[in-house]
PDB file of N, CA and C in Angstrom:
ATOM      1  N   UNK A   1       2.123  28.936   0.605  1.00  0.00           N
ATOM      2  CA  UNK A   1       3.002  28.001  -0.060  1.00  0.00           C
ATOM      3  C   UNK A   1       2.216  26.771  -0.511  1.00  0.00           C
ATOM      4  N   UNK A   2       2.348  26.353  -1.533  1.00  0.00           N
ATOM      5  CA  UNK A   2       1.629  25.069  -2.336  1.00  0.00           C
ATOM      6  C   UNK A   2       2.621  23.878  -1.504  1.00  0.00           C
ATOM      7  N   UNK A   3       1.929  23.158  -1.726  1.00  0.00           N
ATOM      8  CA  UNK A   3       1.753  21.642  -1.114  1.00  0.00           C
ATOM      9  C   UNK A   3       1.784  20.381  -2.055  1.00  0.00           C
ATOM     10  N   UNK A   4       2.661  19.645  -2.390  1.00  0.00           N
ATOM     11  CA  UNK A   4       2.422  18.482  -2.804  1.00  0.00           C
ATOM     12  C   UNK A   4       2.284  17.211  -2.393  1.00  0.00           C
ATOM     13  N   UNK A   5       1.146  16.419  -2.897  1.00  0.00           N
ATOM     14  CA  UNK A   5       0.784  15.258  -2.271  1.00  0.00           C
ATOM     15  C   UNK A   5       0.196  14.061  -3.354  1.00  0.00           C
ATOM     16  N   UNK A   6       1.223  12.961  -3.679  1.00  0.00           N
ATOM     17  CA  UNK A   6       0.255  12.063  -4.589  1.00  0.00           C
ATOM     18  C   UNK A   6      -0.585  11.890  -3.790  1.00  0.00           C
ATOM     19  N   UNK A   7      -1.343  10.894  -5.185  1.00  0.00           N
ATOM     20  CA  UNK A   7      -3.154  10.562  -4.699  1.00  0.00           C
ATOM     21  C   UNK A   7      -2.584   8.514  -4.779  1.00  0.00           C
ATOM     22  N   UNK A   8      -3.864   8.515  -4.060  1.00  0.00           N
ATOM     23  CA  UNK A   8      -3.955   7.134  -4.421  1.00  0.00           C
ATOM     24  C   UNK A   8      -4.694   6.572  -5.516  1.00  0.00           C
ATOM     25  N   UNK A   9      -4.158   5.749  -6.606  1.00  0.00           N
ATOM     26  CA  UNK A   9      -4.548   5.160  -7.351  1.00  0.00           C
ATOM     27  C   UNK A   9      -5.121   3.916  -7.370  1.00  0.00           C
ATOM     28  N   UNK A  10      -6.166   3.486  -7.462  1.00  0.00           N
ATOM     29  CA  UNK A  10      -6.945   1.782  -7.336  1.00  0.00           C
ATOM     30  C   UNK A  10      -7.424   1.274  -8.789  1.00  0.00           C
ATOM     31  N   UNK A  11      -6.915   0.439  -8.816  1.00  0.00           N
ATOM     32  CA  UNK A  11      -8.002  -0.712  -9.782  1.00  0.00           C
ATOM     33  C   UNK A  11      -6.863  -1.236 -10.744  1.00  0.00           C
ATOM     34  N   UNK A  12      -7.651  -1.937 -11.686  1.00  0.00           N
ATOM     35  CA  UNK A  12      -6.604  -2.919 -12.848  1.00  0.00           C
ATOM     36  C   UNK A  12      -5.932  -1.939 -13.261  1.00  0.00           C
ATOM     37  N   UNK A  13      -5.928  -0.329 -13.656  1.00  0.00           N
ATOM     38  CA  UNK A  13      -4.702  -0.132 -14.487  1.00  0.00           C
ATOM     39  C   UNK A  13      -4.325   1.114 -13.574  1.00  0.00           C
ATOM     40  N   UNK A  14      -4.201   0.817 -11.936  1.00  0.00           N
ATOM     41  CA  UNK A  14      -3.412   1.584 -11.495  1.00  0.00           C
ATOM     42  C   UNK A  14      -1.881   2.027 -11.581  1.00  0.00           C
ATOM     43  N   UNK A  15      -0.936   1.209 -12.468  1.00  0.00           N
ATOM     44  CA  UNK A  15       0.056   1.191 -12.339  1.00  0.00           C
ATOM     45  C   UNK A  15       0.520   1.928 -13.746  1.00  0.00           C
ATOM     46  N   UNK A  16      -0.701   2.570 -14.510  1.00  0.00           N
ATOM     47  CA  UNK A  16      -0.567   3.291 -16.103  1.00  0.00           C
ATOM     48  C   UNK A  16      -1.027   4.878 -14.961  1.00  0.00           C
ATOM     49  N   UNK A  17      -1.379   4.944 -13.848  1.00  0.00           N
ATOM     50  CA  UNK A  17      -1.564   6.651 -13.814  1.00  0.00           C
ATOM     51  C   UNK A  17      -0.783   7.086 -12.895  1.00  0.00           C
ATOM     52  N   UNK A  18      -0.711   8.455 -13.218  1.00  0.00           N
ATOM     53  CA  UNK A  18       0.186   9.069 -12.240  1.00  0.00           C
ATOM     54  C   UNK A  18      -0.396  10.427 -11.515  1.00  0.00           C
ATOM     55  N   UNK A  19      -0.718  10.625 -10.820  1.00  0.00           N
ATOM     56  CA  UNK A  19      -1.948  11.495  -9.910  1.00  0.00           C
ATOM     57  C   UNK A  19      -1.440  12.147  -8.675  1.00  0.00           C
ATOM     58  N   UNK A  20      -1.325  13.693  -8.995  1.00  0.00           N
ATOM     59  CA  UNK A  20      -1.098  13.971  -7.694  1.00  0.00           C
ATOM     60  C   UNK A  20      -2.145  15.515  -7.382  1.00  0.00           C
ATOM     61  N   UNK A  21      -1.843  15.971  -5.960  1.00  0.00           N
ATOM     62  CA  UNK A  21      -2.659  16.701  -5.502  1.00  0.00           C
ATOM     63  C   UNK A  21      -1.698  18.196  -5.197  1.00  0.00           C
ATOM     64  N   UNK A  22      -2.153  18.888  -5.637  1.00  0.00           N
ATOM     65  CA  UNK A  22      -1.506  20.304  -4.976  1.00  0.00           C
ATOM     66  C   UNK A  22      -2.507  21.186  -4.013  1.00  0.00           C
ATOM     67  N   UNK A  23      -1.950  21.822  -3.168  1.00  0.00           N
ATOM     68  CA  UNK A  23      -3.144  22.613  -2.273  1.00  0.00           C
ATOM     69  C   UNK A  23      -2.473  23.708  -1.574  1.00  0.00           C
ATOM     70  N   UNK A  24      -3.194  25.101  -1.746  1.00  0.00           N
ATOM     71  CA  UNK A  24      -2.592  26.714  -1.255  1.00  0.00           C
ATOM     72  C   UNK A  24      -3.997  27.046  -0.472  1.00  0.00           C
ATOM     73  N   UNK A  25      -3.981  26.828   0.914  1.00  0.00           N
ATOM     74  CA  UNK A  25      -4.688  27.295   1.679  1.00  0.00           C
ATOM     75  C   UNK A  25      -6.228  26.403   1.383  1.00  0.00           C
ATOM     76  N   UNK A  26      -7.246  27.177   0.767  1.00  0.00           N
ATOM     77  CA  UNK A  26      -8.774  26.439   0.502  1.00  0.00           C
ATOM     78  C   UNK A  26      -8.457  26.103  -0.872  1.00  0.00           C
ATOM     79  N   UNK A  27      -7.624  25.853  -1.746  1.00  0.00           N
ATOM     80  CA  UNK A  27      -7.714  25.903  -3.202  1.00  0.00           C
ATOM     81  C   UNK A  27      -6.523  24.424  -3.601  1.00  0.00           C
ATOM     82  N   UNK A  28      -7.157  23.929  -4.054  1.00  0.00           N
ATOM     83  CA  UNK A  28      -6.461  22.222  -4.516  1.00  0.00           C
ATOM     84  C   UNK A  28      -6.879  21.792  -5.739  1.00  0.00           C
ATOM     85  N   UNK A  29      -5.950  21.785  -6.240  1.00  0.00           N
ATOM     86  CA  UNK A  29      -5.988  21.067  -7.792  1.00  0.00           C
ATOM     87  C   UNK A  29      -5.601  19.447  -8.050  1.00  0.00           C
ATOM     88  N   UNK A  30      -5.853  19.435  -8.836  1.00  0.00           N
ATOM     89  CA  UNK A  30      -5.368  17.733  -9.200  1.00  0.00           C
ATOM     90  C   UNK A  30      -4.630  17.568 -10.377  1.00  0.00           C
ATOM     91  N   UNK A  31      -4.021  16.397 -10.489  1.00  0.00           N
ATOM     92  CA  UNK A  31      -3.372  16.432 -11.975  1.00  0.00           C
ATOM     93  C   UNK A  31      -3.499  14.988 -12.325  1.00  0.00           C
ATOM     94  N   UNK A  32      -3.987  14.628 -13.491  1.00  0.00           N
ATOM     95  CA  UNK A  32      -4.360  13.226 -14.048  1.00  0.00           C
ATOM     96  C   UNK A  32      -3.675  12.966 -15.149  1.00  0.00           C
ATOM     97  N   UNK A  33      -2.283  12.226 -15.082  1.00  0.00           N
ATOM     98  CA  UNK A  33      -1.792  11.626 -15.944  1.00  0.00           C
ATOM     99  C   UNK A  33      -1.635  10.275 -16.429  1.00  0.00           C
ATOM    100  N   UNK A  34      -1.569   9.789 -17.483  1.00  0.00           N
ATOM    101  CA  UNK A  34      -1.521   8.369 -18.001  1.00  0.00           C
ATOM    102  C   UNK A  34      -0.119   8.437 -18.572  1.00  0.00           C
ATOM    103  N   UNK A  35       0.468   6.729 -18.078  1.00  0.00           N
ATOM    104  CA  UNK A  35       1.968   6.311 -18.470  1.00  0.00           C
ATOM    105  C   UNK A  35       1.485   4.909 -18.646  1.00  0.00           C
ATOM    106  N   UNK A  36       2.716   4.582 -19.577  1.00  0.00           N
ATOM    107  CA  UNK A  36       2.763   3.254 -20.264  1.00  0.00           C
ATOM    108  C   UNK A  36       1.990   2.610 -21.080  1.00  0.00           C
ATOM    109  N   UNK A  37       1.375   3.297 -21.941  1.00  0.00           N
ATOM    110  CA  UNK A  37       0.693   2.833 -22.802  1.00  0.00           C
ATOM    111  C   UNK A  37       0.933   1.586 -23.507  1.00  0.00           C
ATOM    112  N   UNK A  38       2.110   1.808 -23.986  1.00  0.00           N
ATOM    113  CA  UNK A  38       2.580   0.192 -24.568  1.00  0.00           C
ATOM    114  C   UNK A  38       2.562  -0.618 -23.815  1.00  0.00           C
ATOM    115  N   UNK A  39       2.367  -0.765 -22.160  1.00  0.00           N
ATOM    116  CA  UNK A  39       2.459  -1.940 -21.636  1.00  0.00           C
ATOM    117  C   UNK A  39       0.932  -2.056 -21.661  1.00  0.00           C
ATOM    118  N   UNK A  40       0.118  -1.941 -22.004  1.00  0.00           N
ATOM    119  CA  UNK A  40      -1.390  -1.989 -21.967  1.00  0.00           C
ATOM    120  C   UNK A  40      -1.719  -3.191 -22.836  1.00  0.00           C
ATOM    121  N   UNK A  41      -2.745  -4.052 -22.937  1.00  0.00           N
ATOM    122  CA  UNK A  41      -2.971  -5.183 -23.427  1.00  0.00           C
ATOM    123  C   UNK A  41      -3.254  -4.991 -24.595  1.00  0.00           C
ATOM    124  N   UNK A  42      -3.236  -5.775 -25.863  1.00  0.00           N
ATOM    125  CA  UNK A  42      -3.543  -5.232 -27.401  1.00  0.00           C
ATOM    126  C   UNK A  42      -5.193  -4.906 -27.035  1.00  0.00           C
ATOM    127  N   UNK A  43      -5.817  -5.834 -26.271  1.00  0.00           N
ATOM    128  CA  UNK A  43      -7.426  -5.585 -26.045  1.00  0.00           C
ATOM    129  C   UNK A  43      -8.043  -4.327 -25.405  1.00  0.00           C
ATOM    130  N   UNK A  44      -7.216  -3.960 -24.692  1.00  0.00           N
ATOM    131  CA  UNK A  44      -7.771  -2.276 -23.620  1.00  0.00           C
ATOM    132  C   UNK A  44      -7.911  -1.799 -24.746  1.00  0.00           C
ATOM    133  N   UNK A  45      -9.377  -1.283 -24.154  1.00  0.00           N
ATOM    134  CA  UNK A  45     -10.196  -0.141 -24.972  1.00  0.00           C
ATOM    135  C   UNK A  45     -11.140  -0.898 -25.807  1.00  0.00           C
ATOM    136  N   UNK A  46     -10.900  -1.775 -26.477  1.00  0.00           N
ATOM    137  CA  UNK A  46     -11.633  -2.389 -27.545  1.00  0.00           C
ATOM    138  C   UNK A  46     -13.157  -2.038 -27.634  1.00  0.00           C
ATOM    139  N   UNK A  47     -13.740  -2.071 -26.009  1.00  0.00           N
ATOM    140  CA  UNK A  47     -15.673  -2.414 -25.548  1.00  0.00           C
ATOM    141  C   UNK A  47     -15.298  -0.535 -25.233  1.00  0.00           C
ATOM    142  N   UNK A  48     -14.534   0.384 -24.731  1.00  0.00           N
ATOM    143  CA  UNK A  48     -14.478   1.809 -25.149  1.00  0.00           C
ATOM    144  C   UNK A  48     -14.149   1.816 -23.053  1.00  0.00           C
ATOM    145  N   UNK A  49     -13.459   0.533 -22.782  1.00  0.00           N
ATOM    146  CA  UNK A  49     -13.404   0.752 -21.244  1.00  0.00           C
ATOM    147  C   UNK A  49     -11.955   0.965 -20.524  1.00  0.00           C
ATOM    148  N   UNK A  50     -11.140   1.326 -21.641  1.00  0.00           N
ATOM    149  CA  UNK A  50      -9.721   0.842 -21.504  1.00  0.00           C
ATOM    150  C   UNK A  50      -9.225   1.175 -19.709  1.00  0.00           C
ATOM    151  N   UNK A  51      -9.856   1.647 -19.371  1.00  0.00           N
ATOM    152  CA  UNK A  51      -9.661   2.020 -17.793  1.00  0.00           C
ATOM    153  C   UNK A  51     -10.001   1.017 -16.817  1.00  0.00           C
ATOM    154  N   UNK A  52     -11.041   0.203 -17.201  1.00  0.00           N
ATOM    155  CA  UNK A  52     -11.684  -0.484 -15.908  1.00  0.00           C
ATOM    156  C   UNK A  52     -12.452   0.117 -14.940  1.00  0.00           C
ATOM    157  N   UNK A  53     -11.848  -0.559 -13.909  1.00  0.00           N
ATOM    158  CA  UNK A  53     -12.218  -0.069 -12.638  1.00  0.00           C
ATOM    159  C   UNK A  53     -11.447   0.705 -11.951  1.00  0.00           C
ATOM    160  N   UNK A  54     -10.274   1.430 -12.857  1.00  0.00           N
ATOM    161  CA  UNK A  54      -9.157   2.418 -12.372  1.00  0.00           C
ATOM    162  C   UNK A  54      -9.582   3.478 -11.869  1.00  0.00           C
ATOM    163  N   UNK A  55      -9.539   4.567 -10.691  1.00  0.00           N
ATOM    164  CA  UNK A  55      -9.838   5.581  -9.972  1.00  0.00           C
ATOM    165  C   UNK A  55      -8.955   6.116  -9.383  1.00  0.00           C
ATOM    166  N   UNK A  56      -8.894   7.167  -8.971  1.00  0.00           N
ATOM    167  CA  UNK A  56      -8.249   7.741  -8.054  1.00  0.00           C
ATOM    168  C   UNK A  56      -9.238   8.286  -6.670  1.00  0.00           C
ATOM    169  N   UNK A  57      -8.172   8.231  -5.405  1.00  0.00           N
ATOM    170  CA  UNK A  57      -8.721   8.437  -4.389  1.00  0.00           C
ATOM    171  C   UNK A  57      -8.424   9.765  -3.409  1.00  0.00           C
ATOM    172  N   UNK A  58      -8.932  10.936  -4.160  1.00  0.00           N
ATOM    173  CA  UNK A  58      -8.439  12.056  -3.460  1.00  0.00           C
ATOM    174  C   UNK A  58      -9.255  12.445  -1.823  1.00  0.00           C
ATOM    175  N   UNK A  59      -8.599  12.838  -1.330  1.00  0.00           N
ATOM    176  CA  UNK A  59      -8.644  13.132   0.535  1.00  0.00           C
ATOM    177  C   UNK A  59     -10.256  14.124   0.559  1.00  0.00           C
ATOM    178  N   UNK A  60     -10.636  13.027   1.491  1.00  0.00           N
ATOM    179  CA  UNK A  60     -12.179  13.751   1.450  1.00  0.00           C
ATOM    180  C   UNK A  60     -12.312  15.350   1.522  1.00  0.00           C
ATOM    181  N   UNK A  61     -11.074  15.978   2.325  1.00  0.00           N
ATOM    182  CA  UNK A  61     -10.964  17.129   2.917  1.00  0.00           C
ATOM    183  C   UNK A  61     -10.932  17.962   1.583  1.00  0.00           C
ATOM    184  N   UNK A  62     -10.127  17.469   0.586  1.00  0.00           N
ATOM    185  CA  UNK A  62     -10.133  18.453  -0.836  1.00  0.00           C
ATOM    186  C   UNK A  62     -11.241  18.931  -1.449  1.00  0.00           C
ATOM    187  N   UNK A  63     -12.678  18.260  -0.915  1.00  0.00           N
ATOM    188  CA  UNK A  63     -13.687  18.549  -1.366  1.00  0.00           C
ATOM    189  C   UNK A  63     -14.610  17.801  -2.526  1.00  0.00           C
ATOM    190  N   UNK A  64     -15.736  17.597  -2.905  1.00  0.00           N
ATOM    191  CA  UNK A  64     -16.561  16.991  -3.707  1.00  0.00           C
ATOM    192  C   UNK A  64     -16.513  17.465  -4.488  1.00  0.00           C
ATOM    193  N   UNK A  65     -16.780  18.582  -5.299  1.00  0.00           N
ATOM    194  CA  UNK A  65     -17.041  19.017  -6.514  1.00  0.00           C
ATOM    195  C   UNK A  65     -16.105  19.317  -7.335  1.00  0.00           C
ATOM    196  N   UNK A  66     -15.838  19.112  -8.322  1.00  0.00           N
ATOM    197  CA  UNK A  66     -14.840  19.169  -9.221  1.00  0.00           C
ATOM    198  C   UNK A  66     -14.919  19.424 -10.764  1.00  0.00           C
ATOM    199  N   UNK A  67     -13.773  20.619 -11.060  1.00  0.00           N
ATOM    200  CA  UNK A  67     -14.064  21.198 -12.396  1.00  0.00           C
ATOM    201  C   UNK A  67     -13.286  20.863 -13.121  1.00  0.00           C
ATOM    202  N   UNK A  68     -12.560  20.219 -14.410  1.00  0.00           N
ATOM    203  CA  UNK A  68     -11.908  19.851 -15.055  1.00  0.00           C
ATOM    204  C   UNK A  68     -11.523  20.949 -15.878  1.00  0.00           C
ATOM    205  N   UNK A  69     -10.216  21.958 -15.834  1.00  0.00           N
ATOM    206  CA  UNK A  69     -10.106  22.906 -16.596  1.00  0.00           C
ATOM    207  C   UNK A  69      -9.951  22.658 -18.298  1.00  0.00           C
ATOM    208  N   UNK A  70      -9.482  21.581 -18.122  1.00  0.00           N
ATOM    209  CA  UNK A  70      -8.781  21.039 -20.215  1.00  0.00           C
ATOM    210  C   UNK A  70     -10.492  20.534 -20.307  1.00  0.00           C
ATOM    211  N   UNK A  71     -11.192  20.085 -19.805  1.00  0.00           N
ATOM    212  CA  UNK A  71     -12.247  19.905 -20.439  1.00  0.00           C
ATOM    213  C   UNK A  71     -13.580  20.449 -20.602  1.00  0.00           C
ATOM    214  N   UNK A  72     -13.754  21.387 -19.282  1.00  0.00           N
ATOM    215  CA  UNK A  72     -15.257  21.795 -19.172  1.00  0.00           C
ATOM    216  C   UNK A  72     -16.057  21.238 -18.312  1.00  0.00           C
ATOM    217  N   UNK A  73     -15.640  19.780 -18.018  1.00  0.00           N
ATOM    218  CA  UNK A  73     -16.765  19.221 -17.088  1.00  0.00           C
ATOM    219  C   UNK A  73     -16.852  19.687 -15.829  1.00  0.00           C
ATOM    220  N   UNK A  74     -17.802  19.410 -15.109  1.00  0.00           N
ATOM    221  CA  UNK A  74     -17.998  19.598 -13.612  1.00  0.00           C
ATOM    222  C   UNK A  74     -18.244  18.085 -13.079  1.00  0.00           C
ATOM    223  N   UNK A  75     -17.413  17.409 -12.240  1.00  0.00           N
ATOM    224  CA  UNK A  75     -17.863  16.180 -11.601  1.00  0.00           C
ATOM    225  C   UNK A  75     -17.798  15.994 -10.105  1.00  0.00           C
ATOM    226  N   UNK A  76     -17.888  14.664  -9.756  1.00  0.00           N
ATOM    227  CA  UNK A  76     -18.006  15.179  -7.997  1.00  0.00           C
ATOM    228  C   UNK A  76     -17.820  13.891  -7.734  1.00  0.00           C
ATOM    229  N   UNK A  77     -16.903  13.606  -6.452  1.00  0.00           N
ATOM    230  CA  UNK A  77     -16.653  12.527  -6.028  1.00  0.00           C
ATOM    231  C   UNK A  77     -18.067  11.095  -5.574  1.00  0.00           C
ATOM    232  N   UNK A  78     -17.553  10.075  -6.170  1.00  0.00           N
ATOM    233  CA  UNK A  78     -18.255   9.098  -6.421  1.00  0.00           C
ATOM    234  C   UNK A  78     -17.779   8.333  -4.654  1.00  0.00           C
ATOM    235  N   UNK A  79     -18.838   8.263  -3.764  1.00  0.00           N
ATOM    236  CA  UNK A  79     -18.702   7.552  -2.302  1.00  0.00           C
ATOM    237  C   UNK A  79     -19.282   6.522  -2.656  1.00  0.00           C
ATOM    238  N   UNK A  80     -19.587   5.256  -3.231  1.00  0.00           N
ATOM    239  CA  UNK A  80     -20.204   4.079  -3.468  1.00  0.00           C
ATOM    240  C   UNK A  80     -18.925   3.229  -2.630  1.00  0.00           C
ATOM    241  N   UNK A  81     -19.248   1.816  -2.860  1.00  0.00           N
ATOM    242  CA  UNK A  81     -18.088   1.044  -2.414  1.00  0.00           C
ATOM    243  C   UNK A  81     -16.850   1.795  -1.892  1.00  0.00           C
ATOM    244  N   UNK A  82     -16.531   1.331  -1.085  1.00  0.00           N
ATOM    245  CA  UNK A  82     -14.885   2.138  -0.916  1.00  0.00           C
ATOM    246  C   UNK A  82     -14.917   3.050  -0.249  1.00  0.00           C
ATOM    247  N   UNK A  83     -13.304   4.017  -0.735  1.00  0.00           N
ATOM    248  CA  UNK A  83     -13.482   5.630  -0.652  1.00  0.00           C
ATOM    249  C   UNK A  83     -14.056   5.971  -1.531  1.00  0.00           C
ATOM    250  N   UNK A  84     -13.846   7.142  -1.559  1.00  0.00           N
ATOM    251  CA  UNK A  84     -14.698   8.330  -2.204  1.00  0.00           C
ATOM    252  C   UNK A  84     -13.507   8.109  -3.474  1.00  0.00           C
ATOM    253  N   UNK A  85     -14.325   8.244  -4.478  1.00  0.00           N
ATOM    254  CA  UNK A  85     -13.315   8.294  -5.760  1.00  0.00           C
ATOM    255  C   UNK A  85     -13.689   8.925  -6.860  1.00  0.00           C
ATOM    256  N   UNK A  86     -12.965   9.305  -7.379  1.00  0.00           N
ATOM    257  CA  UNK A  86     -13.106   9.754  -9.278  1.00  0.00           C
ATOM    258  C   UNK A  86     -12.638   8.179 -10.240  1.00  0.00           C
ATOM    259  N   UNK A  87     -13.493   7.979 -11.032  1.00  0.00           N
ATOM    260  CA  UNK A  87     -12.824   6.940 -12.281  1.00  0.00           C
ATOM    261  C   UNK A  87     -12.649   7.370 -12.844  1.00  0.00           C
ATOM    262  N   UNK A  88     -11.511   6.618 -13.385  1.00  0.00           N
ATOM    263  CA  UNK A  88     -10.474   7.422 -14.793  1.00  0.00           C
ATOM    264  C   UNK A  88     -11.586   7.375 -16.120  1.00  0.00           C
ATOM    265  N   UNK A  89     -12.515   6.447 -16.264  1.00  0.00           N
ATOM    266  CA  UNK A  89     -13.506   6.219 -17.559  1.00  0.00           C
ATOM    267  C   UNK A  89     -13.855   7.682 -17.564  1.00  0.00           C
ATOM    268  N   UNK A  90     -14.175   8.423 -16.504  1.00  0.00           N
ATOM    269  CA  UNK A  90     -15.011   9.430 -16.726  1.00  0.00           C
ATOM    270  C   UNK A  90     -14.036  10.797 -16.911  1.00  0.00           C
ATOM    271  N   UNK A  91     -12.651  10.970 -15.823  1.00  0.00           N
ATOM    272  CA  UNK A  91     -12.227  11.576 -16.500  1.00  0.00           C
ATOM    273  C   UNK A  91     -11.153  12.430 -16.910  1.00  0.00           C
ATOM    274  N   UNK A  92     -11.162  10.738 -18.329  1.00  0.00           N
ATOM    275  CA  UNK A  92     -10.336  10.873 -19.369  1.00  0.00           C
ATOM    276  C   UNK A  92     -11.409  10.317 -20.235  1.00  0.00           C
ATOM    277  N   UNK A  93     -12.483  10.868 -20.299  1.00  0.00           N
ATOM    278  CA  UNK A  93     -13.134  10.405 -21.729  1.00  0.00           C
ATOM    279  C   UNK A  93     -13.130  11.378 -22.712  1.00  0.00           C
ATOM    280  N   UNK A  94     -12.977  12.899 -22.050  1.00  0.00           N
ATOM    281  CA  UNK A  94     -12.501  14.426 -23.584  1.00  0.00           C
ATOM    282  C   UNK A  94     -11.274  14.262 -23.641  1.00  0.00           C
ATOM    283  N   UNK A  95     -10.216  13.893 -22.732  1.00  0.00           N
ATOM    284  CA  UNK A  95      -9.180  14.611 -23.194  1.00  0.00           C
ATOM    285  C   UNK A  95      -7.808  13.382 -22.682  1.00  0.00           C
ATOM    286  N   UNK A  96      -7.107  13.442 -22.572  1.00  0.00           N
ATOM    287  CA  UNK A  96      -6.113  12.264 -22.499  1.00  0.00           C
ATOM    288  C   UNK A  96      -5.277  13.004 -21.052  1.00  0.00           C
ATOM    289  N   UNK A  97      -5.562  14.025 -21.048  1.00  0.00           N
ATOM    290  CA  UNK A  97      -4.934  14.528 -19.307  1.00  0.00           C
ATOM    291  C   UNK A  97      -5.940  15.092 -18.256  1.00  0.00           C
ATOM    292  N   UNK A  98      -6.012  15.401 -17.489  1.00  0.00           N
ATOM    293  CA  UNK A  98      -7.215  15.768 -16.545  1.00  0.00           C
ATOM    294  C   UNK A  98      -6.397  16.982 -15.851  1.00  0.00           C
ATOM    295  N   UNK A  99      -6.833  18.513 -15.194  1.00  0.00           N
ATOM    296  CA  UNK A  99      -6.637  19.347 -14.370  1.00  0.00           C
ATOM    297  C   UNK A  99      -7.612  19.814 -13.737  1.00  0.00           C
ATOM    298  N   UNK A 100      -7.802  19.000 -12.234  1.00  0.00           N
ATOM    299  CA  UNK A 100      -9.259  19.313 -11.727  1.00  0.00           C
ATOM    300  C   UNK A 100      -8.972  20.522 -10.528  1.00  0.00           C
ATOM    301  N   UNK A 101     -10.022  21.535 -10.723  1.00  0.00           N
ATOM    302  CA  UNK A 101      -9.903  22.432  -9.753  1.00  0.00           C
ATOM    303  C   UNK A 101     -11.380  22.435  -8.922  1.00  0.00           C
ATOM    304  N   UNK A 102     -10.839  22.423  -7.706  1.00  0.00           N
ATOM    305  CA  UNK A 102     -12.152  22.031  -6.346  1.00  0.00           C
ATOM    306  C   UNK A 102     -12.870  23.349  -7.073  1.00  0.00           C
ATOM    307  N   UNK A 103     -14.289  22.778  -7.274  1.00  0.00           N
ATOM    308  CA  UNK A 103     -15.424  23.720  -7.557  1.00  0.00           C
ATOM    309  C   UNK A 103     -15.820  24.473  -6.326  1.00  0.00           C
ATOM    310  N   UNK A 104     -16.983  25.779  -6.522  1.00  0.00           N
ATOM    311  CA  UNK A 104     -17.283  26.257  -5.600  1.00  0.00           C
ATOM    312  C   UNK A 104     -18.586  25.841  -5.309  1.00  0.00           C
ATOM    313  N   UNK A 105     -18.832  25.497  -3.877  1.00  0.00           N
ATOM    314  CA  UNK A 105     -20.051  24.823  -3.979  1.00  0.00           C
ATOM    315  C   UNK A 105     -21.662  25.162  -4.798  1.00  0.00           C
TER     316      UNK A 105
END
């Protein structure tokens, strides 16, 4: 049986994403959505950063590596400062939604 669980969202435009986690046994996906665009400043985006320092903070246990199905990429959780996170700069820079599936190592 699948599992649902939002994620935690951090930074200046946490309150534009909507992020949650699904998980069936070893297998967890993600889902990366953006809301409210119109409440966004006329300036977001302008320097190509419209995100900031926005991330999400998925559960260490889901795993590091990560495949973005709508886009192709392969990325992997960023442990610097903080938790462990994904930034939205990176990814939503192909595509305007994100579907990440835990890579195999």
């Amino acid at each position: 049986m699948w599992g649902s669980m939002p994620l935690n969202v951090a930074g200046a435009r946490a309150d534009h994403v909507c992020a949650y986690a699904r998980r069936h046994r070893d297998q967890t996906v993600i889902v990366v959505a953006p809301r409210f665009f119109a409440r966004l400043p006329e300036t977001a985006g302008t320097d190509g950063d419209i995100w900031q320092d926005t991330c999400i903070e998925p559960e260490s246990s889901y795993g590091e590596k990560w495949y973005n199905m709508l886009s192709g990429e392969r990325l992997a959780i960023t442990s610097g400062k903080g938790a462990p996170h994904l930034r939205l700069n990176r990814l939503l820079s192909h595509f305007p939604l994100a579907l990440l599936a835990n890579a195999p190592e």
